[in-house]
PDB file of N, CA and C in Angstrom:
ATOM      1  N   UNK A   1       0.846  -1.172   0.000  1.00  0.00           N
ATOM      2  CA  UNK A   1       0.000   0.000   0.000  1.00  0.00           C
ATOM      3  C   UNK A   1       0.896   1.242   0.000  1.00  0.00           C
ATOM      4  N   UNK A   2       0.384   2.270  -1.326  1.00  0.00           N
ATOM      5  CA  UNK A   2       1.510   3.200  -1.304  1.00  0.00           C
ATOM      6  C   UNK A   2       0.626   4.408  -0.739  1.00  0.00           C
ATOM      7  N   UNK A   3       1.135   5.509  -0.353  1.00  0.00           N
ATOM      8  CA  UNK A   3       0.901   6.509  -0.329  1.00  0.00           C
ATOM      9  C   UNK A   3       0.873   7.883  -1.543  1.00  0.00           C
ATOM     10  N   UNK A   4      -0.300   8.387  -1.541  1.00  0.00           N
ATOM     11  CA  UNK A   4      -0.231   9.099  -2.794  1.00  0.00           C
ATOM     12  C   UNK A   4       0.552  10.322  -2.136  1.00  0.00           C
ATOM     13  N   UNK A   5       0.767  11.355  -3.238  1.00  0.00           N
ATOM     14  CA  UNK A   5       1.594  12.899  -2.691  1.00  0.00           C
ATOM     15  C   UNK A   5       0.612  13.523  -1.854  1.00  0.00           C
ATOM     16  N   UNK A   6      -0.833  13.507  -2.097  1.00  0.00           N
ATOM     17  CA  UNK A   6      -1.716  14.505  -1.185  1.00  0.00           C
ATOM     18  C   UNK A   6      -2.077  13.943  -0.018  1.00  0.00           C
ATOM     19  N   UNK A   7      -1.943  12.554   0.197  1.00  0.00           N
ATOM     20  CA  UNK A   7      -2.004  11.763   1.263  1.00  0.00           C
ATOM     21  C   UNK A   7      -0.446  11.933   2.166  1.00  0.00           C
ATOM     22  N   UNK A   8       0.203  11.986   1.760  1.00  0.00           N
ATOM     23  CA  UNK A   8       1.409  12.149   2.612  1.00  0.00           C
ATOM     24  C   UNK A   8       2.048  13.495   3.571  1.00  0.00           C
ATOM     25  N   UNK A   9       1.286  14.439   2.523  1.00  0.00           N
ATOM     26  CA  UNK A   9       1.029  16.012   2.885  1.00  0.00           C
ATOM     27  C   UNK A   9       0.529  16.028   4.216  1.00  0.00           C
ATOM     28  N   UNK A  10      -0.716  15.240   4.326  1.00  0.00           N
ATOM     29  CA  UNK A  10      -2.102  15.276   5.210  1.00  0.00           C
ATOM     30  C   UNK A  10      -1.313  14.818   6.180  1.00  0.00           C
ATOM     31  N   UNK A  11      -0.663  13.410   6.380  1.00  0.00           N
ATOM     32  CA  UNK A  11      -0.196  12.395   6.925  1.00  0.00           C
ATOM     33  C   UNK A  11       1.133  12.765   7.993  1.00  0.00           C
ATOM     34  N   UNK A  12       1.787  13.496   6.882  1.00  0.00           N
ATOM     35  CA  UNK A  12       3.228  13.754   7.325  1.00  0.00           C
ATOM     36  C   UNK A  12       3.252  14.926   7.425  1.00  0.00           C
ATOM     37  N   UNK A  13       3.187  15.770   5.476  1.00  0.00           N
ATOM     38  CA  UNK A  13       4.355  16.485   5.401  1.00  0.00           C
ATOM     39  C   UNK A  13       3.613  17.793   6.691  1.00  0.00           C
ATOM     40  N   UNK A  14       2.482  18.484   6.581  1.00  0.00           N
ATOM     41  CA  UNK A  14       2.000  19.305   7.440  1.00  0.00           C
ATOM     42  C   UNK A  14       1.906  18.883   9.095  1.00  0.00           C
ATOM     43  N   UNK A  15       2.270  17.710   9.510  1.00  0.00           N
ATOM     44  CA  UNK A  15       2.182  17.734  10.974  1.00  0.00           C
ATOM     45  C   UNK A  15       3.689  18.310  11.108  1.00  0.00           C
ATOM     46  N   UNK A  16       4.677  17.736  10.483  1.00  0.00           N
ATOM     47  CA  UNK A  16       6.291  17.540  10.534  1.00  0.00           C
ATOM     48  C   UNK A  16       5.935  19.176  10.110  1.00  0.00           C
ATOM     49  N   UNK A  17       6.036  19.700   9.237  1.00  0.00           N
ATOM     50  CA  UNK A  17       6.604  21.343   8.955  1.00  0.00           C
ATOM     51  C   UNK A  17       5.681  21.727  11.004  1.00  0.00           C
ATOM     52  N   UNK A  18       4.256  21.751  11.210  1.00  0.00           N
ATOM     53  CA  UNK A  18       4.290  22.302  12.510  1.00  0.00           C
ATOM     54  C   UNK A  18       5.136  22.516  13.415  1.00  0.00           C
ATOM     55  N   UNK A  19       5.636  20.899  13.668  1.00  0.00           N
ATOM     56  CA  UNK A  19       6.622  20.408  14.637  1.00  0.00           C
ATOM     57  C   UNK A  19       7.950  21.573  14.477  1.00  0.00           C
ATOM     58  N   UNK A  20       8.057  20.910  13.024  1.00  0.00           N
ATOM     59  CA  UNK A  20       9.298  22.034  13.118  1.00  0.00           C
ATOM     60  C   UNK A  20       9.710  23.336  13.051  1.00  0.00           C
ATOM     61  N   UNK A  21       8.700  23.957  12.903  1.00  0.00           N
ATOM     62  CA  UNK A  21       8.230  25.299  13.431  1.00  0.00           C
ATOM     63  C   UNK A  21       7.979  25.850  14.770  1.00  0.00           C
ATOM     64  N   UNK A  22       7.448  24.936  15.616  1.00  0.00           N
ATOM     65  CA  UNK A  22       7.399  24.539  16.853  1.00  0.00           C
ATOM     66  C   UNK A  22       9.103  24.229  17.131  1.00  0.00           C
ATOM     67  N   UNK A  23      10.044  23.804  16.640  1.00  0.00           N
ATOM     68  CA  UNK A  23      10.937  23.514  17.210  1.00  0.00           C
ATOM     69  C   UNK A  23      11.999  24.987  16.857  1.00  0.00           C
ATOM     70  N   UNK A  24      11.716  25.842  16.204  1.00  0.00           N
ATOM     71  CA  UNK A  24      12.266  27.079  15.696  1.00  0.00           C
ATOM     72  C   UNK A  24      11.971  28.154  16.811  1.00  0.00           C
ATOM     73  N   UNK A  25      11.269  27.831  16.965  1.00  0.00           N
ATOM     74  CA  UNK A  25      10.568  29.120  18.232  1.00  0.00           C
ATOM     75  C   UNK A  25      11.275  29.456  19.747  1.00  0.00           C
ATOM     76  N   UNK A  26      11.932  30.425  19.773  1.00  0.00           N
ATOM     77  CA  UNK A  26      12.743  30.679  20.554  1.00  0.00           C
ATOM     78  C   UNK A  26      14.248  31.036  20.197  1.00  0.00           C
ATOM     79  N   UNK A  27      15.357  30.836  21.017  1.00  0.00           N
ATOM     80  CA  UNK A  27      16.864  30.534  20.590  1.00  0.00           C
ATOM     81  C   UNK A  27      17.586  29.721  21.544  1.00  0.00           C
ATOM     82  N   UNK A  28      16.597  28.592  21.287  1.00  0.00           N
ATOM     83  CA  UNK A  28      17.355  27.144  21.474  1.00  0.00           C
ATOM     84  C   UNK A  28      18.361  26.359  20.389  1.00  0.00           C
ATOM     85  N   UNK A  29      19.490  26.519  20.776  1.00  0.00           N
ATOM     86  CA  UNK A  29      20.485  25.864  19.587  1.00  0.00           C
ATOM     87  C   UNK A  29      19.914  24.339  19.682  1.00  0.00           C
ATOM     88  N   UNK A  30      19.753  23.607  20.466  1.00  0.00           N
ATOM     89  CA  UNK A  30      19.005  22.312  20.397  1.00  0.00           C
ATOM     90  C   UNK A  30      18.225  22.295  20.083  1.00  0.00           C
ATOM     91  N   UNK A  31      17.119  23.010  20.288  1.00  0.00           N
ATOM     92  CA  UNK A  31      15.653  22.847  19.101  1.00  0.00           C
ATOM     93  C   UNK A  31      15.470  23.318  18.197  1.00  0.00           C
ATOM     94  N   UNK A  32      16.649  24.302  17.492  1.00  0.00           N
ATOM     95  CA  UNK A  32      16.810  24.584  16.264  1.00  0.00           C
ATOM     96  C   UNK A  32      17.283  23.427  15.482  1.00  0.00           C
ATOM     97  N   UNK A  33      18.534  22.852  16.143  1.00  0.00           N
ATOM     98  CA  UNK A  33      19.038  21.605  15.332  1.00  0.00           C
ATOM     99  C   UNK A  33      18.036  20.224  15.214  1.00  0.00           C
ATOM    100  N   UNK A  34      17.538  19.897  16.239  1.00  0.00           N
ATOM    101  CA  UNK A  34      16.261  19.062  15.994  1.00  0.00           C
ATOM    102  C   UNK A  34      15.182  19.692  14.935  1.00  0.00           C
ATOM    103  N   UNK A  35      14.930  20.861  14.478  1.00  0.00           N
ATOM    104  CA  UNK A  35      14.143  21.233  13.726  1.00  0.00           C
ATOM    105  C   UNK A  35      14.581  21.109  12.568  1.00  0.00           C
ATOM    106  N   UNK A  36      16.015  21.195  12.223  1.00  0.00           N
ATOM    107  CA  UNK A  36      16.644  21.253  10.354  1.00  0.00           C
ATOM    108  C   UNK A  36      16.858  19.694  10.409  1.00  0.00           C
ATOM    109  N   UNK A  37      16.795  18.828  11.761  1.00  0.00           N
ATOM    110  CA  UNK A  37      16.630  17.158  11.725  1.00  0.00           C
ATOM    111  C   UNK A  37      15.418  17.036  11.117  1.00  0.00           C
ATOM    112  N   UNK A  38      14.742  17.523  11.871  1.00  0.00           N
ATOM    113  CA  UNK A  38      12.726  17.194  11.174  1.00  0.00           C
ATOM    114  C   UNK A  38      12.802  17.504   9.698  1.00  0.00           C
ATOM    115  N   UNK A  39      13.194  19.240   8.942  1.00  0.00           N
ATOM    116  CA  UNK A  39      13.286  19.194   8.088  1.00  0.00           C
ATOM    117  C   UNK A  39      14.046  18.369   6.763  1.00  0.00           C
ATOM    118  N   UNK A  40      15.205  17.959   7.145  1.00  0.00           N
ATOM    119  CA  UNK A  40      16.300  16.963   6.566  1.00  0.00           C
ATOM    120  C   UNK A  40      14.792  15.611   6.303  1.00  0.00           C
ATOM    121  N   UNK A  41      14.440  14.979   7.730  1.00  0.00           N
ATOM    122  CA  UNK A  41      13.941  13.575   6.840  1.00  0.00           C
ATOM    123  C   UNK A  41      12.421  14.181   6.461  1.00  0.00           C
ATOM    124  N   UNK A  42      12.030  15.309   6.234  1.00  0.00           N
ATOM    125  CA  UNK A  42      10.821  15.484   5.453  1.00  0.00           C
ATOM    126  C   UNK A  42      11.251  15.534   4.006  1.00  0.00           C
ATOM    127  N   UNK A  43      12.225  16.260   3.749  1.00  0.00           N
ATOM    128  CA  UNK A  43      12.753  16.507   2.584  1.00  0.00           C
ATOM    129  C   UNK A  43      13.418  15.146   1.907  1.00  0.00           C
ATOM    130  N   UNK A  44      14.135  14.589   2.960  1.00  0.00           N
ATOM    131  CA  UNK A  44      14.219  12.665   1.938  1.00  0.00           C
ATOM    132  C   UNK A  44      12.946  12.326   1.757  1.00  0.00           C
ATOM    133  N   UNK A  45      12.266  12.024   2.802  1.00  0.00           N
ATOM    134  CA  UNK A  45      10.812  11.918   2.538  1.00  0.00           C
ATOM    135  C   UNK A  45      10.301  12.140   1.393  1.00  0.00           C
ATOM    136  N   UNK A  46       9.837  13.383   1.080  1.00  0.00           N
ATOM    137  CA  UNK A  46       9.896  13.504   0.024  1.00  0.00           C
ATOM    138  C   UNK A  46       9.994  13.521  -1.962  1.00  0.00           C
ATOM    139  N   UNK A  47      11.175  13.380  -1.444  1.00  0.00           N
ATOM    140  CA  UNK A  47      12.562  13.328  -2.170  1.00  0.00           C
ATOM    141  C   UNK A  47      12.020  11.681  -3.459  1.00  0.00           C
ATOM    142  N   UNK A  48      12.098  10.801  -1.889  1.00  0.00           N
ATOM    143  CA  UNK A  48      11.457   9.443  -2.322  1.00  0.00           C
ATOM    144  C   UNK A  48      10.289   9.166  -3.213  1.00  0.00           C
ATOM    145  N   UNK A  49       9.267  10.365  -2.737  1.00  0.00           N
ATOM    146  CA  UNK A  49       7.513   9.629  -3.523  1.00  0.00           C
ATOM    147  C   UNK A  49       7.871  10.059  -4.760  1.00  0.00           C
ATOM    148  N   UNK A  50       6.970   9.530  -5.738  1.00  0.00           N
ATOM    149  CA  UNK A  50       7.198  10.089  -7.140  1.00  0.00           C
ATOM    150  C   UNK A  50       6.246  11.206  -6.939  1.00  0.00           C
ATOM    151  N   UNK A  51       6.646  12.087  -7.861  1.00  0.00           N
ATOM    152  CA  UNK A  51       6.128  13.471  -8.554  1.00  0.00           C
ATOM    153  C   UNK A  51       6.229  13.949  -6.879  1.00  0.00           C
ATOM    154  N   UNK A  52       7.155  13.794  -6.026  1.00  0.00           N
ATOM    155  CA  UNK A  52       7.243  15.346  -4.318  1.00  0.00           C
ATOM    156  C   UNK A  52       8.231  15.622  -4.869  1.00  0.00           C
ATOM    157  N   UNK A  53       8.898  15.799  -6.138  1.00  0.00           N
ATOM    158  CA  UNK A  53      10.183  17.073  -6.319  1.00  0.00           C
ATOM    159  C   UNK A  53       9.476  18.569  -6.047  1.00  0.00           C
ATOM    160  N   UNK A  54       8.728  19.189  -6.072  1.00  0.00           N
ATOM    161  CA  UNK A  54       8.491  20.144  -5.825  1.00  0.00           C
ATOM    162  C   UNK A  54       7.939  20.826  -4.242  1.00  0.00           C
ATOM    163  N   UNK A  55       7.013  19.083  -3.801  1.00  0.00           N
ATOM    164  CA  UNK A  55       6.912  19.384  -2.293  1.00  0.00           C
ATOM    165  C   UNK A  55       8.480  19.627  -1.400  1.00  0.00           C
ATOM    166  N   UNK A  56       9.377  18.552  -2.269  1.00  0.00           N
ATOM    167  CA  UNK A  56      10.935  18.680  -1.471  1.00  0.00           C
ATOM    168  C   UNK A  56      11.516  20.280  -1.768  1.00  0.00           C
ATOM    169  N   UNK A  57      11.164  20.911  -2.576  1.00  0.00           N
ATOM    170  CA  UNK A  57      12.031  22.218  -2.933  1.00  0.00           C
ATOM    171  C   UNK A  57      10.787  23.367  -1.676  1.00  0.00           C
ATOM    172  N   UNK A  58       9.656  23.185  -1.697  1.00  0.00           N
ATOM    173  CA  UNK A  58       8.944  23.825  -1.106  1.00  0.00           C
ATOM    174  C   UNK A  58       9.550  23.463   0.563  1.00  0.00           C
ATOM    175  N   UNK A  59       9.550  22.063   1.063  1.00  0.00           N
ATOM    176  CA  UNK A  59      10.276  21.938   2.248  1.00  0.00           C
ATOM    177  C   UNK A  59      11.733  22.522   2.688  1.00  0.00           C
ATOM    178  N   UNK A  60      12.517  22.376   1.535  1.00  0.00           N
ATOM    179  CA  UNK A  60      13.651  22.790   1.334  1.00  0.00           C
ATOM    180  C   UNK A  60      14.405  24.648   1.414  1.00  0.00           C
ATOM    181  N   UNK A  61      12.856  25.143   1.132  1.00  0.00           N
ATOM    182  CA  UNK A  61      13.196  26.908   1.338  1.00  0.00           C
ATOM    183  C   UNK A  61      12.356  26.861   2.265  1.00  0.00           C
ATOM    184  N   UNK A  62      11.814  26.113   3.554  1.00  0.00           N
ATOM    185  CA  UNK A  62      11.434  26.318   4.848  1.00  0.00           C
ATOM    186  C   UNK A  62      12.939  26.555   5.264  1.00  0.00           C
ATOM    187  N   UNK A  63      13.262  25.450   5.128  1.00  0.00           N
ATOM    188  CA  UNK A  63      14.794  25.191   5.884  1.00  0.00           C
ATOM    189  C   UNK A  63      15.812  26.260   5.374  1.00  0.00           C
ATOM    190  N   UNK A  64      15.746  26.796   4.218  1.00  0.00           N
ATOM    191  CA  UNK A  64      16.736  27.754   3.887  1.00  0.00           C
ATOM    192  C   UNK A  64      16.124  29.252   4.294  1.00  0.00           C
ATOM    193  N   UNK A  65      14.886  29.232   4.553  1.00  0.00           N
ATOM    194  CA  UNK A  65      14.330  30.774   4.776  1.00  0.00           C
ATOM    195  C   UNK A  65      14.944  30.420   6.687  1.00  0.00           C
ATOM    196  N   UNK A  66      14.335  29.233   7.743  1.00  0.00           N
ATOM    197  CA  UNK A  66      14.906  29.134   8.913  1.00  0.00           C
ATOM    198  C   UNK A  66      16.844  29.164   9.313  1.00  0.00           C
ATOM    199  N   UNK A  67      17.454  29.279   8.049  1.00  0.00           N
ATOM    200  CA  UNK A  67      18.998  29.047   7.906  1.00  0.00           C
ATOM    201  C   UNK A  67      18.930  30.568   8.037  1.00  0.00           C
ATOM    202  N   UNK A  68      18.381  31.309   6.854  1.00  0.00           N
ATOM    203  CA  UNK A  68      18.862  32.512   6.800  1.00  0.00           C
ATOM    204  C   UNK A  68      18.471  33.395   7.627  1.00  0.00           C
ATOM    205  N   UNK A  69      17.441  33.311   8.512  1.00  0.00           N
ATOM    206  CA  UNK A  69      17.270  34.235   9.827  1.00  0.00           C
ATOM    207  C   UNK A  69      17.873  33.698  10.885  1.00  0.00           C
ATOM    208  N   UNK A  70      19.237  33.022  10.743  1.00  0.00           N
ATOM    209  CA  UNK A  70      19.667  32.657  12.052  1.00  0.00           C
ATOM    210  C   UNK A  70      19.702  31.945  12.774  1.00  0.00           C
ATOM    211  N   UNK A  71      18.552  30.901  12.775  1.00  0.00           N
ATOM    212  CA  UNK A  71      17.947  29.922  13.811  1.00  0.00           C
ATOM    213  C   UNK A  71      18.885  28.954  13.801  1.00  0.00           C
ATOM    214  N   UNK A  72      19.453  28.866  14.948  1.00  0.00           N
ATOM    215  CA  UNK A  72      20.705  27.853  15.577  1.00  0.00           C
ATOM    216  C   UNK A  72      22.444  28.158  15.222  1.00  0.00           C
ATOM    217  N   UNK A  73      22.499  29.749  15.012  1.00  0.00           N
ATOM    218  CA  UNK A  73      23.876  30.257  14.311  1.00  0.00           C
ATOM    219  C   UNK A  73      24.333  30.562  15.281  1.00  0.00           C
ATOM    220  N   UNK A  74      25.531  31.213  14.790  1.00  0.00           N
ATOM    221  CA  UNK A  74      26.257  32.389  16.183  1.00  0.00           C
ATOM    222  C   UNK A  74      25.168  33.279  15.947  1.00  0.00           C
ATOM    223  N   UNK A  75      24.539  33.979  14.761  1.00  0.00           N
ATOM    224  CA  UNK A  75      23.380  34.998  14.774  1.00  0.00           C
ATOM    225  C   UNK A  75      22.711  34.980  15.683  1.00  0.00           C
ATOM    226  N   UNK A  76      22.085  33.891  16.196  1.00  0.00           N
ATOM    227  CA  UNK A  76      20.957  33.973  17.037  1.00  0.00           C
ATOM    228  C   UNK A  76      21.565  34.132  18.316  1.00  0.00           C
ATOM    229  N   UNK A  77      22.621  33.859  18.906  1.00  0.00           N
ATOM    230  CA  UNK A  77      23.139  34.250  19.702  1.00  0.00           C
ATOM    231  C   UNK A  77      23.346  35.765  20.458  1.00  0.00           C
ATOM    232  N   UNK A  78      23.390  36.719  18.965  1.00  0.00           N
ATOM    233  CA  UNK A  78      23.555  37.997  19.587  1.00  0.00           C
ATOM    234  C   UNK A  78      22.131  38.387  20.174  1.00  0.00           C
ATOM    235  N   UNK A  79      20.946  38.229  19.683  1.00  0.00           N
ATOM    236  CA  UNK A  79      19.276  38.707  19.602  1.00  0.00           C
ATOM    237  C   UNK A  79      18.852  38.247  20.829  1.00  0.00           C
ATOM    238  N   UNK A  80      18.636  39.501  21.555  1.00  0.00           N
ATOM    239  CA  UNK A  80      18.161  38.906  22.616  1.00  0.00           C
ATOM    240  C   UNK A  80      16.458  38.512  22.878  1.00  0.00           C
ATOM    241  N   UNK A  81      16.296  37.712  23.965  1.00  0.00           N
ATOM    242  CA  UNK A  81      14.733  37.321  23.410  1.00  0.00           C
ATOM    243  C   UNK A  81      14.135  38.635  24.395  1.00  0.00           C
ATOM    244  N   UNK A  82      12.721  38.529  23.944  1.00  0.00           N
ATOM    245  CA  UNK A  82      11.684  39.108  24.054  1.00  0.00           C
ATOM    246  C   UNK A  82      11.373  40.014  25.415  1.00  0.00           C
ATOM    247  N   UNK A  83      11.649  38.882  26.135  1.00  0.00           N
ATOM    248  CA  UNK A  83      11.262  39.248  27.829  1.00  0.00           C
ATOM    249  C   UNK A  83      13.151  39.703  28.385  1.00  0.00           C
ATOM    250  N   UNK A  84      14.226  40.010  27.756  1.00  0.00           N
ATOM    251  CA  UNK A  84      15.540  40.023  28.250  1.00  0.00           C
ATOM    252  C   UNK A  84      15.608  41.946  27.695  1.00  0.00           C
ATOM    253  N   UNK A  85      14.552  42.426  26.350  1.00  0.00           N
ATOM    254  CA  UNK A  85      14.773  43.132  25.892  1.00  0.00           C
ATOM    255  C   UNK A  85      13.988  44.447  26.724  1.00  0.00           C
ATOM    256  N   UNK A  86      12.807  43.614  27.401  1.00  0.00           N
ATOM    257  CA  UNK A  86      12.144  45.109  28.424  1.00  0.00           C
ATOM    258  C   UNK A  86      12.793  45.761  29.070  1.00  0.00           C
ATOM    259  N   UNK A  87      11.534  47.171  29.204  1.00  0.00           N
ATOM    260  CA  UNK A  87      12.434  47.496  30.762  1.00  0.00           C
ATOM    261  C   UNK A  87      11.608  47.739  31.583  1.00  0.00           C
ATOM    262  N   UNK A  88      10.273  47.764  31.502  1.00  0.00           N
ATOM    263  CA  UNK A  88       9.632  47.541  32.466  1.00  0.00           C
ATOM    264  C   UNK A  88       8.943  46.129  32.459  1.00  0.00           C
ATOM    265  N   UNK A  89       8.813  46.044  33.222  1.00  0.00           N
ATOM    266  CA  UNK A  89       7.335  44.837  33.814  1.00  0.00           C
ATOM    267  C   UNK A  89       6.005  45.072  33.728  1.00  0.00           C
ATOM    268  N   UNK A  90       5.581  46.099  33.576  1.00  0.00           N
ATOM    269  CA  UNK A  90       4.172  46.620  33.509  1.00  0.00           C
ATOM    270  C   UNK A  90       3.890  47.431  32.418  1.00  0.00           C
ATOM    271  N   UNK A  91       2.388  47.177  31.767  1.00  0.00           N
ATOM    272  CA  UNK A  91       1.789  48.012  30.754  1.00  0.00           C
ATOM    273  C   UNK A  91       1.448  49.081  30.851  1.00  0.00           C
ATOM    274  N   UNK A  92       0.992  49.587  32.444  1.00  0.00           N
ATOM    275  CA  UNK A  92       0.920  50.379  32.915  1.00  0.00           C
ATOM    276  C   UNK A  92       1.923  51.474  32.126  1.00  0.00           C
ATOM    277  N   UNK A  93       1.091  53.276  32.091  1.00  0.00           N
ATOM    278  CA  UNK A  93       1.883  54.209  31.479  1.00  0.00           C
ATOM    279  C   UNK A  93       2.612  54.646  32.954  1.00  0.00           C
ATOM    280  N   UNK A  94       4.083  55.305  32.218  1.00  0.00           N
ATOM    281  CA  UNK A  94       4.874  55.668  34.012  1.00  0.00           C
ATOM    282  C   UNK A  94       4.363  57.467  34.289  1.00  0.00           C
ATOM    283  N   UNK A  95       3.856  57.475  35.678  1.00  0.00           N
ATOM    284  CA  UNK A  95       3.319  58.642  36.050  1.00  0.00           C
ATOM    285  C   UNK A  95       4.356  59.147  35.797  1.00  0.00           C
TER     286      UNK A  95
END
């Protein structure tokens, strides 16, 4: 029993891109590298069914658009996160 390309989408390829989007989030050098892991065997994945050359190039500039903003570089290293960049604690306006 094979799997067709739109069945594998359903199956795989869209839970796996979540995940690894989910694993991008933040600046965890470990869950960045587990995330270009997820991407790597989506893209063999891929790679394998007949007629996913184009799902693999579409997986493939996930991973190169997540390369080029940094995620798991020395880049991400300098950026500090979110809650390191405040300066207050409160929404409150300052009297």
């Amino acid at each position: 029993m094979s799997l067709t390309l739109s069945q594998t989408w359903i199956v795989l390829g869209v839970p796996l891109l979540v995940v690894a989007a989910g694993l991008f989030v933040g600046r965890s050098r470990l869950r960045a590298l587990l995330g270009y892991v997820v991407l790597t065997a989506l893209l063999g994945l891929f790679v394998t069914i007949p007629g996913g050359g184009p799902s693999a190039v579409v997986v493939g500039l996930v991973g190169l658009a997540a390369l080029a903003t940094g995620r798991g570089t020395h880049l991400d290293d300098a950026a500090p996160e979110h809650h390191e960049a405040r300066r207050r604690y409160t929404t409150a306006a300052p009297r």
